[in-house]
N, C-alpha and C. Protein backbone atom coordinates (compact mmCIF):
# COMPACT_ATOMS: atom_id res chain seq x y z
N UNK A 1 -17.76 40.75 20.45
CA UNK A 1 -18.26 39.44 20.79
C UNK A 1 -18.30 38.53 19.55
N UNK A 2 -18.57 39.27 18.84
CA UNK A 2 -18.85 38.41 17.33
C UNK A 2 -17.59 37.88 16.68
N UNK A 3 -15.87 38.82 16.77
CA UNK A 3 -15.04 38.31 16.49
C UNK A 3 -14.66 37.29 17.83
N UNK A 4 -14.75 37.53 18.77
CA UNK A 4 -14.60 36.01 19.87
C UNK A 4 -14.95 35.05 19.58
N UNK A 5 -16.44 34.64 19.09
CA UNK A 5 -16.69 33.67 18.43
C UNK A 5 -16.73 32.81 17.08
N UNK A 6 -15.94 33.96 16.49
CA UNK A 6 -15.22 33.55 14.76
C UNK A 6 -14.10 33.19 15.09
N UNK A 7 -12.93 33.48 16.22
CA UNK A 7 -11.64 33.04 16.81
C UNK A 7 -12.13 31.76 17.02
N UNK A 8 -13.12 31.63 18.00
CA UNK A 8 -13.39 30.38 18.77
C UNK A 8 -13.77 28.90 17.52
N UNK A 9 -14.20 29.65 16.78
CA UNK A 9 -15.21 28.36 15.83
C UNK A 9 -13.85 28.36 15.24
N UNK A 10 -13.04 29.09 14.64
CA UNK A 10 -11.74 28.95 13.75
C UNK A 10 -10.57 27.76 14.61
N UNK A 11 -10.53 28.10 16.13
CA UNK A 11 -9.55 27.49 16.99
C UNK A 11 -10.56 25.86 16.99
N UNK A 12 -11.55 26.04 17.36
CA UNK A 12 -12.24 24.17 18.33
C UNK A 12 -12.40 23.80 16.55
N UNK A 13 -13.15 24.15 15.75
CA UNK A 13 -13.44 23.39 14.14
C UNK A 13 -12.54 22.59 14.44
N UNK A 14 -11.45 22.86 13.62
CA UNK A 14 -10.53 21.84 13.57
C UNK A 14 -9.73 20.47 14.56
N UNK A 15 -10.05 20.76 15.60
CA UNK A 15 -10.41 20.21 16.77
C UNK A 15 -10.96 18.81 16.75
N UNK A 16 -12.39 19.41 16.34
CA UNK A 16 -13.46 18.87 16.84
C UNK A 16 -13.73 17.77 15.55
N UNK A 17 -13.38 18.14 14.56
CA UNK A 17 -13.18 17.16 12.96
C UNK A 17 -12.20 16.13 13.71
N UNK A 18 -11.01 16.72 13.70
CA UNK A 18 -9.46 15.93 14.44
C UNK A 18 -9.78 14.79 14.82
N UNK A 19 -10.90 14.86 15.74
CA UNK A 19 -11.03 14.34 16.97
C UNK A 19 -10.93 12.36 16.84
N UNK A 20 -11.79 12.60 15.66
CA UNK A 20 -12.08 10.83 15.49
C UNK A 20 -10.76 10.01 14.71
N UNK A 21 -9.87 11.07 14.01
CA UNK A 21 -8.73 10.34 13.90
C UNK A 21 -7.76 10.52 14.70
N UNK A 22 -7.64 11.30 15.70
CA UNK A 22 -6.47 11.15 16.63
C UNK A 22 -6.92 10.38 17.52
N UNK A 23 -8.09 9.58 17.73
CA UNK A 23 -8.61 8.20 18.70
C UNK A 23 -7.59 7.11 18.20
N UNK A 24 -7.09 6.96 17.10
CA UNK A 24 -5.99 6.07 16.17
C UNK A 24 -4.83 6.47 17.16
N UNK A 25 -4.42 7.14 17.37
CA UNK A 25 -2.63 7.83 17.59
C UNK A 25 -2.45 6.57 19.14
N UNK A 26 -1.21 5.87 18.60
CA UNK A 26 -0.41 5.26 19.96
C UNK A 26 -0.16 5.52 21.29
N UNK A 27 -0.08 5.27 22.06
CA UNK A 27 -0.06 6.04 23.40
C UNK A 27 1.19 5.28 23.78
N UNK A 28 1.58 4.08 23.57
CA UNK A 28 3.01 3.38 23.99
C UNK A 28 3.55 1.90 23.00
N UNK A 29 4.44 1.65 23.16
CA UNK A 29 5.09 0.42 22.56
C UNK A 29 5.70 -0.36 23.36
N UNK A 30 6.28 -1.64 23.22
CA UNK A 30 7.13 -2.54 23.37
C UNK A 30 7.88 -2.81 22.37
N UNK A 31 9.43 -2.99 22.83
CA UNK A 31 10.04 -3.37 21.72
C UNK A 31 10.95 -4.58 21.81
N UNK A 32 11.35 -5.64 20.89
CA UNK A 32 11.46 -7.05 21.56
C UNK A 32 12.94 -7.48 19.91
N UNK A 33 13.62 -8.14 21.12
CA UNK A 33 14.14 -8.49 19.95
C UNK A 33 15.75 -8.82 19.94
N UNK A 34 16.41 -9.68 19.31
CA UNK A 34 17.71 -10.04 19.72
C UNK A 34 18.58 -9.51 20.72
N UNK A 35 19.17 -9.96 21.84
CA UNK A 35 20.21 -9.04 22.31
C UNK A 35 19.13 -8.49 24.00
N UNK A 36 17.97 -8.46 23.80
CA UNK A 36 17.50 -8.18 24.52
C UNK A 36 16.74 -8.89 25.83
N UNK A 37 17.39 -8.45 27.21
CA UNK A 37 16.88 -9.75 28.06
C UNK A 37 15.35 -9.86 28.37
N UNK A 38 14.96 -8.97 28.17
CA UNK A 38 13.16 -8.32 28.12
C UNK A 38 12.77 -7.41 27.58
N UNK A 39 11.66 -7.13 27.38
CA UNK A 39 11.35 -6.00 26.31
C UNK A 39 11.68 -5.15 27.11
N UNK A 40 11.84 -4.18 26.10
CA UNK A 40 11.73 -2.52 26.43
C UNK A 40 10.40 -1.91 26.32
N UNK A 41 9.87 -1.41 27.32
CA UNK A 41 8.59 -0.52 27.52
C UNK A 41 8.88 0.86 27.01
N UNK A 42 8.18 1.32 25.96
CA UNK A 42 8.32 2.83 25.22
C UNK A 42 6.81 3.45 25.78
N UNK A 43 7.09 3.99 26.64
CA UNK A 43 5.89 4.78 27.78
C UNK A 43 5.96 6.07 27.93
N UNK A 44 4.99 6.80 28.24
CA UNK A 44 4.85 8.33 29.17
C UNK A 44 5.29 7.44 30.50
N UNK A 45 5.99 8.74 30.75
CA UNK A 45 6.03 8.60 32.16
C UNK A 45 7.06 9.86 32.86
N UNK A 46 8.18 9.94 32.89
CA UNK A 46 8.61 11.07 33.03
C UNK A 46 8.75 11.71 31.81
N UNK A 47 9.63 13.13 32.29
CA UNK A 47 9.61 14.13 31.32
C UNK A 47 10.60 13.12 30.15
N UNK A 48 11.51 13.16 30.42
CA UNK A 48 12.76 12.16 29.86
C UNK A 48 12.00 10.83 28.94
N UNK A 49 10.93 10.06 29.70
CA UNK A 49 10.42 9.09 28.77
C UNK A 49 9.19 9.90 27.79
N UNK A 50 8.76 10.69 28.20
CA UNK A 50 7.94 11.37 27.32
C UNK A 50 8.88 11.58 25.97
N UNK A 51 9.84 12.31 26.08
CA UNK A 51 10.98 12.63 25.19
C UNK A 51 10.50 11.64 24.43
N UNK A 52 11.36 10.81 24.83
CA UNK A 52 11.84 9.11 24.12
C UNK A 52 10.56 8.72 23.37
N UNK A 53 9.61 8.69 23.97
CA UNK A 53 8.49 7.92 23.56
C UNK A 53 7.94 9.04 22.13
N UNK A 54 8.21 10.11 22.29
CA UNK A 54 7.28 10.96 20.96
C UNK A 54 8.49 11.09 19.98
N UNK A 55 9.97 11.04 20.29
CA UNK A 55 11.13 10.63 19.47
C UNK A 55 11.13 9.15 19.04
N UNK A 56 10.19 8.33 19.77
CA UNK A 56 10.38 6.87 18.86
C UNK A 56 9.43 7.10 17.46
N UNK A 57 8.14 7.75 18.48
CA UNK A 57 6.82 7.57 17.35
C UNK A 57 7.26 8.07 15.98
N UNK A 58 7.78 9.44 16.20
CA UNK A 58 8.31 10.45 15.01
C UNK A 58 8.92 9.51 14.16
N UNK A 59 10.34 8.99 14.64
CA UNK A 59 11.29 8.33 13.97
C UNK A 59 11.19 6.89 13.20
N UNK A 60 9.83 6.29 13.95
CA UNK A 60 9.63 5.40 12.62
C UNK A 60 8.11 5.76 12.29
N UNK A 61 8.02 6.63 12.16
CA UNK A 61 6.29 7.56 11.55
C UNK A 61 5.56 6.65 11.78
N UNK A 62 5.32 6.28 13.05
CA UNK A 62 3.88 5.64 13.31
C UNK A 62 3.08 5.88 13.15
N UNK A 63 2.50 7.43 13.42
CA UNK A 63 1.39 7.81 12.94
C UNK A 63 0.96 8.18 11.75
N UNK A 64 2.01 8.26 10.73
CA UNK A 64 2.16 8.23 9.37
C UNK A 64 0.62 6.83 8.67
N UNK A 65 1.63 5.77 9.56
CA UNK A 65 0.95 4.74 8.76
C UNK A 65 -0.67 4.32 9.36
N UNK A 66 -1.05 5.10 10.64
CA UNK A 66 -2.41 4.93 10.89
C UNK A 66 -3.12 6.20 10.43
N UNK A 67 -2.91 7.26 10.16
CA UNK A 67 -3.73 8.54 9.74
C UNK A 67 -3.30 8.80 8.12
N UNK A 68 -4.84 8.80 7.91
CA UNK A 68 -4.95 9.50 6.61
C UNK A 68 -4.23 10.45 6.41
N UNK A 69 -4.08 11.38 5.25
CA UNK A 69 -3.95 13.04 5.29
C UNK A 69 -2.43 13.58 5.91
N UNK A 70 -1.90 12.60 6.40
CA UNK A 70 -0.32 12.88 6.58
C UNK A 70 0.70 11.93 5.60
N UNK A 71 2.02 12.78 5.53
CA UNK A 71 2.72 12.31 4.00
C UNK A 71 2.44 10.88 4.52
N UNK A 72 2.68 10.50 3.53
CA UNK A 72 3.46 9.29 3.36
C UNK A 72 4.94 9.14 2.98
N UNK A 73 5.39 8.68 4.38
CA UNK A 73 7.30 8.50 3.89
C UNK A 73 7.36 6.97 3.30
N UNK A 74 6.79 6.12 3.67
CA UNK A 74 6.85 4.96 3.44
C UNK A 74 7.03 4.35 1.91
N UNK A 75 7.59 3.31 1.45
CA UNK A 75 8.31 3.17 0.28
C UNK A 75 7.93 1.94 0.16
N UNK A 76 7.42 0.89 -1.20
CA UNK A 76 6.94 -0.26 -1.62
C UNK A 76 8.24 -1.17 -1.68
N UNK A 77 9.84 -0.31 -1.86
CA UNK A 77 11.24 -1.11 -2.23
C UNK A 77 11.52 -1.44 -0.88
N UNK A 78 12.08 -2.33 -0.56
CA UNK A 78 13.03 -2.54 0.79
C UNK A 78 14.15 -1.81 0.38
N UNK A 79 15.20 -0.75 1.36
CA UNK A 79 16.43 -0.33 1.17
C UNK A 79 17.22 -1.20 0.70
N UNK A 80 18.08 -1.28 -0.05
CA UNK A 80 19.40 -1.77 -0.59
C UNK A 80 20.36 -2.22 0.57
N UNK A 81 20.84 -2.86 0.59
CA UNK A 81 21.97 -3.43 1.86
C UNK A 81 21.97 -3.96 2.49
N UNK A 82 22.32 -4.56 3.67
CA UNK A 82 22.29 -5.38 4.85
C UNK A 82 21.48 -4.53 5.59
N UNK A 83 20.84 -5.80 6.39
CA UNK A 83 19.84 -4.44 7.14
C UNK A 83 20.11 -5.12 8.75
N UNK A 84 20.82 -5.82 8.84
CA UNK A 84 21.18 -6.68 10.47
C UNK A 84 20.01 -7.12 11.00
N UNK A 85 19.96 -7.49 12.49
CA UNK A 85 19.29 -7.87 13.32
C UNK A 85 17.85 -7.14 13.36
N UNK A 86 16.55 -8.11 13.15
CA UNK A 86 15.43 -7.02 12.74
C UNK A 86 14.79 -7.46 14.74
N UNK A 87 14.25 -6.39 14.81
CA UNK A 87 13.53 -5.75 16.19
C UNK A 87 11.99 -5.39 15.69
N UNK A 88 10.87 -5.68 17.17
CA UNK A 88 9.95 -5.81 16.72
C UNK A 88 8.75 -4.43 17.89
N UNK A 89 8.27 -3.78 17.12
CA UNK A 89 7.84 -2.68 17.87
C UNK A 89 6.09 -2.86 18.02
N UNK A 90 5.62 -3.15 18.86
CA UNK A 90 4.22 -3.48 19.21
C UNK A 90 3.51 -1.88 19.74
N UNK A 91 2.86 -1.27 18.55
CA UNK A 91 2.21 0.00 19.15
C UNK A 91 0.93 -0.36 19.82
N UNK A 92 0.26 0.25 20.94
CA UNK A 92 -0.95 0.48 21.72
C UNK A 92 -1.62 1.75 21.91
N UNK A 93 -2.67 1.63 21.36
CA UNK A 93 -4.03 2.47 21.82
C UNK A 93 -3.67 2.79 23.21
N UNK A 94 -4.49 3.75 23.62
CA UNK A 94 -4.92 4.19 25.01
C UNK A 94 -5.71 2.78 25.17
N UNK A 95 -5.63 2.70 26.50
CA UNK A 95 -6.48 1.53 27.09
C UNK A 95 -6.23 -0.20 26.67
N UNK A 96 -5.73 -0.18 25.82
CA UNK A 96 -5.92 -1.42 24.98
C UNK A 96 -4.38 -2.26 25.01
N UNK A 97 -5.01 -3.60 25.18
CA UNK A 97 -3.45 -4.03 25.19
C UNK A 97 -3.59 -5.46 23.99
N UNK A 98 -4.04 -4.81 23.17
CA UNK A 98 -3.49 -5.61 21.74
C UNK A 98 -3.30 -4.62 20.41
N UNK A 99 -1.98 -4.92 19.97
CA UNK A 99 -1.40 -3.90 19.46
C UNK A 99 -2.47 -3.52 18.28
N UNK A 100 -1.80 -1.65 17.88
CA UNK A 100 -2.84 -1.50 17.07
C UNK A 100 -2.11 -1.40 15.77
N UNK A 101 -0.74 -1.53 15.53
CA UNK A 101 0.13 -1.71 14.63
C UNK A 101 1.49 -2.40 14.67
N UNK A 102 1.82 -2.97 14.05
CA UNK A 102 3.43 -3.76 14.26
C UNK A 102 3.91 -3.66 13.04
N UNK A 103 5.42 -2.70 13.60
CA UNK A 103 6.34 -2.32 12.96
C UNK A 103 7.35 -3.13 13.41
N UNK A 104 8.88 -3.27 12.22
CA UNK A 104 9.56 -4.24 12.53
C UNK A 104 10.76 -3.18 11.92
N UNK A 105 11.65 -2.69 12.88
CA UNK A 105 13.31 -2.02 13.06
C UNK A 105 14.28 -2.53 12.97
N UNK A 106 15.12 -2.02 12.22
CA UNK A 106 16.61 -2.30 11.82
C UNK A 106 17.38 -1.08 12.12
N UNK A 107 17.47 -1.17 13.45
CA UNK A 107 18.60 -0.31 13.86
C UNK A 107 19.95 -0.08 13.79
N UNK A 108 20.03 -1.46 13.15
CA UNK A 108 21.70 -1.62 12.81
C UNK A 108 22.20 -1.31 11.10
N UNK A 109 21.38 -0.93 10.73
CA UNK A 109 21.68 -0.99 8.99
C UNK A 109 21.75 0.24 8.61
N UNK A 110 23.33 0.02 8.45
CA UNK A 110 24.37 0.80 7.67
C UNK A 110 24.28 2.35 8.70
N UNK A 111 23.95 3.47 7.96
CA UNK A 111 24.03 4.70 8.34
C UNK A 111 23.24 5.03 9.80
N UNK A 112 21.59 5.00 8.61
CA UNK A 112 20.61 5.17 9.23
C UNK A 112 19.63 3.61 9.75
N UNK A 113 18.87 3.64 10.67
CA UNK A 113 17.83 2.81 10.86
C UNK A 113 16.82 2.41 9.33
N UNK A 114 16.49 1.52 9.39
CA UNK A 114 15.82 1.11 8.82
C UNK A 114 14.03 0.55 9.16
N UNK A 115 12.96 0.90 9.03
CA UNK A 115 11.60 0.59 9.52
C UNK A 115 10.93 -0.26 8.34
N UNK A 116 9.96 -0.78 8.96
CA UNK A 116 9.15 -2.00 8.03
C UNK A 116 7.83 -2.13 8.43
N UNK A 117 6.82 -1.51 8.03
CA UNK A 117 5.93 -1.53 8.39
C UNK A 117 4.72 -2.35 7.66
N UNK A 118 4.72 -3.51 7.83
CA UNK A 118 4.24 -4.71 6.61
C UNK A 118 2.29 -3.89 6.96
N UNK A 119 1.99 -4.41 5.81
CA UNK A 119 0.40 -4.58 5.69
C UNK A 119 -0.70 -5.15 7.21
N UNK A 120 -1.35 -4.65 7.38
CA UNK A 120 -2.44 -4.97 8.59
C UNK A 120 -3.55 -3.96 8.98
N UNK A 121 -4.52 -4.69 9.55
CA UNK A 121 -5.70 -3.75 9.70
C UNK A 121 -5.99 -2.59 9.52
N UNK A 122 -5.23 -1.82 10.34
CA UNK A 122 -5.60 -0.45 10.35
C UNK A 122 -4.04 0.81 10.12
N UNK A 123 -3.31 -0.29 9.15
CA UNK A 123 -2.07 0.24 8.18
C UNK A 123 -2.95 1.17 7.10
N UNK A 124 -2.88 2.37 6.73
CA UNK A 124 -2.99 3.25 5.80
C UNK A 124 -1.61 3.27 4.67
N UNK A 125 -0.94 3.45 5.28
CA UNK A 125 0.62 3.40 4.46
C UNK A 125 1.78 2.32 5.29
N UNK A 126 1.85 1.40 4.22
CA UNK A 126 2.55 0.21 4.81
C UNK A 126 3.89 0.35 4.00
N UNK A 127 4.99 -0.30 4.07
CA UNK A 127 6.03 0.11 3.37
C UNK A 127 7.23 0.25 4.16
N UNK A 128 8.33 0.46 3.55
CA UNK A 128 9.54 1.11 4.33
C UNK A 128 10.31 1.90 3.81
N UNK A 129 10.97 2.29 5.33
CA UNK A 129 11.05 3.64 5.04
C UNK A 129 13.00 3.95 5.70
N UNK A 130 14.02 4.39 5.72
CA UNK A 130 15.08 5.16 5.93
C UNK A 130 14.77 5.87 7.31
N UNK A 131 14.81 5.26 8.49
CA UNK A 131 14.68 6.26 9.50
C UNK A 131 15.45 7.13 9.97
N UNK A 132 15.37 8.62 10.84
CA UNK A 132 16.18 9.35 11.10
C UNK A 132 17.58 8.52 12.05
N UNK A 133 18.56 8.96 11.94
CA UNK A 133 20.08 8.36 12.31
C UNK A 133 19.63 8.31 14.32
N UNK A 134 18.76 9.45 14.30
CA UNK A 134 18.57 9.58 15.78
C UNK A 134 18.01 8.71 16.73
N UNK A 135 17.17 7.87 15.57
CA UNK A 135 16.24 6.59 16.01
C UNK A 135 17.02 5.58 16.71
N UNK A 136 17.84 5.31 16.25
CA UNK A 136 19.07 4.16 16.97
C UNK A 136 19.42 4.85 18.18
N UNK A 137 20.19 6.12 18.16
CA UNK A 137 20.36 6.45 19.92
C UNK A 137 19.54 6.60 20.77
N UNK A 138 18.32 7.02 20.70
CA UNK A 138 16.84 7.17 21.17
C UNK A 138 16.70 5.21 21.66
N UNK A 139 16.58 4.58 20.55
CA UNK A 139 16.26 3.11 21.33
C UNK A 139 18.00 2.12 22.41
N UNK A 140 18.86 3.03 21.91
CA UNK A 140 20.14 2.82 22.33
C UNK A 140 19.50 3.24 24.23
N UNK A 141 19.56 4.60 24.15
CA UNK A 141 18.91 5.09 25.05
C UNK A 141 18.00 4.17 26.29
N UNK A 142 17.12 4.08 25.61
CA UNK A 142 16.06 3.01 25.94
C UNK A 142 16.56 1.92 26.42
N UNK A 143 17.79 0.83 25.86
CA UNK A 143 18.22 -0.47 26.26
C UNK A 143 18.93 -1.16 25.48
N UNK A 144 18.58 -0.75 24.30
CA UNK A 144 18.88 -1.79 23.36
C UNK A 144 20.85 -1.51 22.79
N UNK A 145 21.20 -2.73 22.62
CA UNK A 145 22.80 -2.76 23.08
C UNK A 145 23.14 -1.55 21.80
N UNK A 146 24.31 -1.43 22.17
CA UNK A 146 25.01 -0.25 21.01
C UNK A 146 25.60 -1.23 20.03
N UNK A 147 25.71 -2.16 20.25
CA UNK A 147 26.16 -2.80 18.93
C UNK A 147 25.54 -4.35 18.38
N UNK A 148 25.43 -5.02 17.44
CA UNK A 148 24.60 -6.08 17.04
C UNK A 148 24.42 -7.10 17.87
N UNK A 149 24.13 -7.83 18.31
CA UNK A 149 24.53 -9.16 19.25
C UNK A 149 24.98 -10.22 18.46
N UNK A 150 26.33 -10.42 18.72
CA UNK A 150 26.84 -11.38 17.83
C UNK A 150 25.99 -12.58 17.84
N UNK A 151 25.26 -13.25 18.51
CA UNK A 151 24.43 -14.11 17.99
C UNK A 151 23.08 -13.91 17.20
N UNK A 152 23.12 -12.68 17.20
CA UNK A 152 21.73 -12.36 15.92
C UNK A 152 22.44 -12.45 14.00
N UNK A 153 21.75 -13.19 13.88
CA UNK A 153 21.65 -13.40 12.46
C UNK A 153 21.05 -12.27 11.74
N UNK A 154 21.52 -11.93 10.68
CA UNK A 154 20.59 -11.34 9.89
C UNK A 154 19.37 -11.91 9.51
N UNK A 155 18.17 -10.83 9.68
CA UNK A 155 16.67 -11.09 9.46
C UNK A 155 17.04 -11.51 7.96
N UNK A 156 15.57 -12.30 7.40
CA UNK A 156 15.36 -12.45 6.13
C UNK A 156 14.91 -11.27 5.76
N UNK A 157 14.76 -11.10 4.27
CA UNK A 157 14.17 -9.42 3.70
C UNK A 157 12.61 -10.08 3.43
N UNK A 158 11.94 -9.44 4.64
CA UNK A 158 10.29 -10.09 4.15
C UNK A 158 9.82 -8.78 3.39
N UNK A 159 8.79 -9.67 2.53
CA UNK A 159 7.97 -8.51 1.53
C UNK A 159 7.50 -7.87 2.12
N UNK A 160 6.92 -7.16 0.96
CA UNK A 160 6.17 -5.38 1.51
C UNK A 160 4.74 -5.99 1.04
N UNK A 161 4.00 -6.88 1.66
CA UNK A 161 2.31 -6.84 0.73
C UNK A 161 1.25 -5.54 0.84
């Protein structure tokens, strides 16, 4: 009995600490932005959008930049290069429909994606960052065209404050 309840306190502890920073973690996005006739909704919902939706979060480390205690990928330099048409990702709380972070994507630059996660409230690590190559087919996936929209201009390179 006594090791059941040294399992148990070992398994919920950590849990139960957890608890008040994973109240932070996103539950969905919108994503908006040249080329596009309406946003794209990044939701639970089926198995398939579940996918998508915990492959967006990963790929531009959303939760990176609201939780303490996880790396930091995020970088003070903007990448080097053209970074094309910038896209705008509105994360949401459970319940809440004013975002609890805004990140700004460059899916078109060069190799890999590119993320921008400028300074705001409840930013821990603001910065940018080189996103995984997978991030573009994942929002490709989602809606967003496979190639630039010739009427999008390149974004300006806004600072990192």
């Amino acid at each position: 009995m006594r090791r059941l309840v040294v399992v148990l306190a070992a398994v919920l502890l950590p849990l139960a600490i957890a608890s008040p920073a994973t109240a932070k973690l996103v539950e969905r996005g919108t994503l908006t932005g040249p080329g596009l006739s309406r946003p794209i909704e990044i939701k639970p919902g089926t198995a398939a959008d579940d996918r998508r939706l915990n492959t967006v979060r990963t790929g531009t480390a959303v939760n990176n930049t609201l939780l303490e205690g996880l790396p930091d990928v995020f970088s003070a330099e903007r990448p080097d290069g053209r970074l094309g048409p910038r896209y705008r990702i509105d994360w949401y709380e459970p319940g809440d429909d004013r975002p609890v972070v805004v990140q700004y994507v460059y899916p078109y630059a060069g190799e890999r994606p590119v993320v921008h996660t400028p300074a705001q409230k409840n930013v821990v690590s603001p910065g940018w960052m080189r996103a995984p190559a997978y991030l573009k087919s994942t929002l490709r996936a989602l809606g967003l065209p496979a190639k630039p929209p010739a009427q999008a201009r390149p974004s300006p390179s806004p600072s990192c404050s």
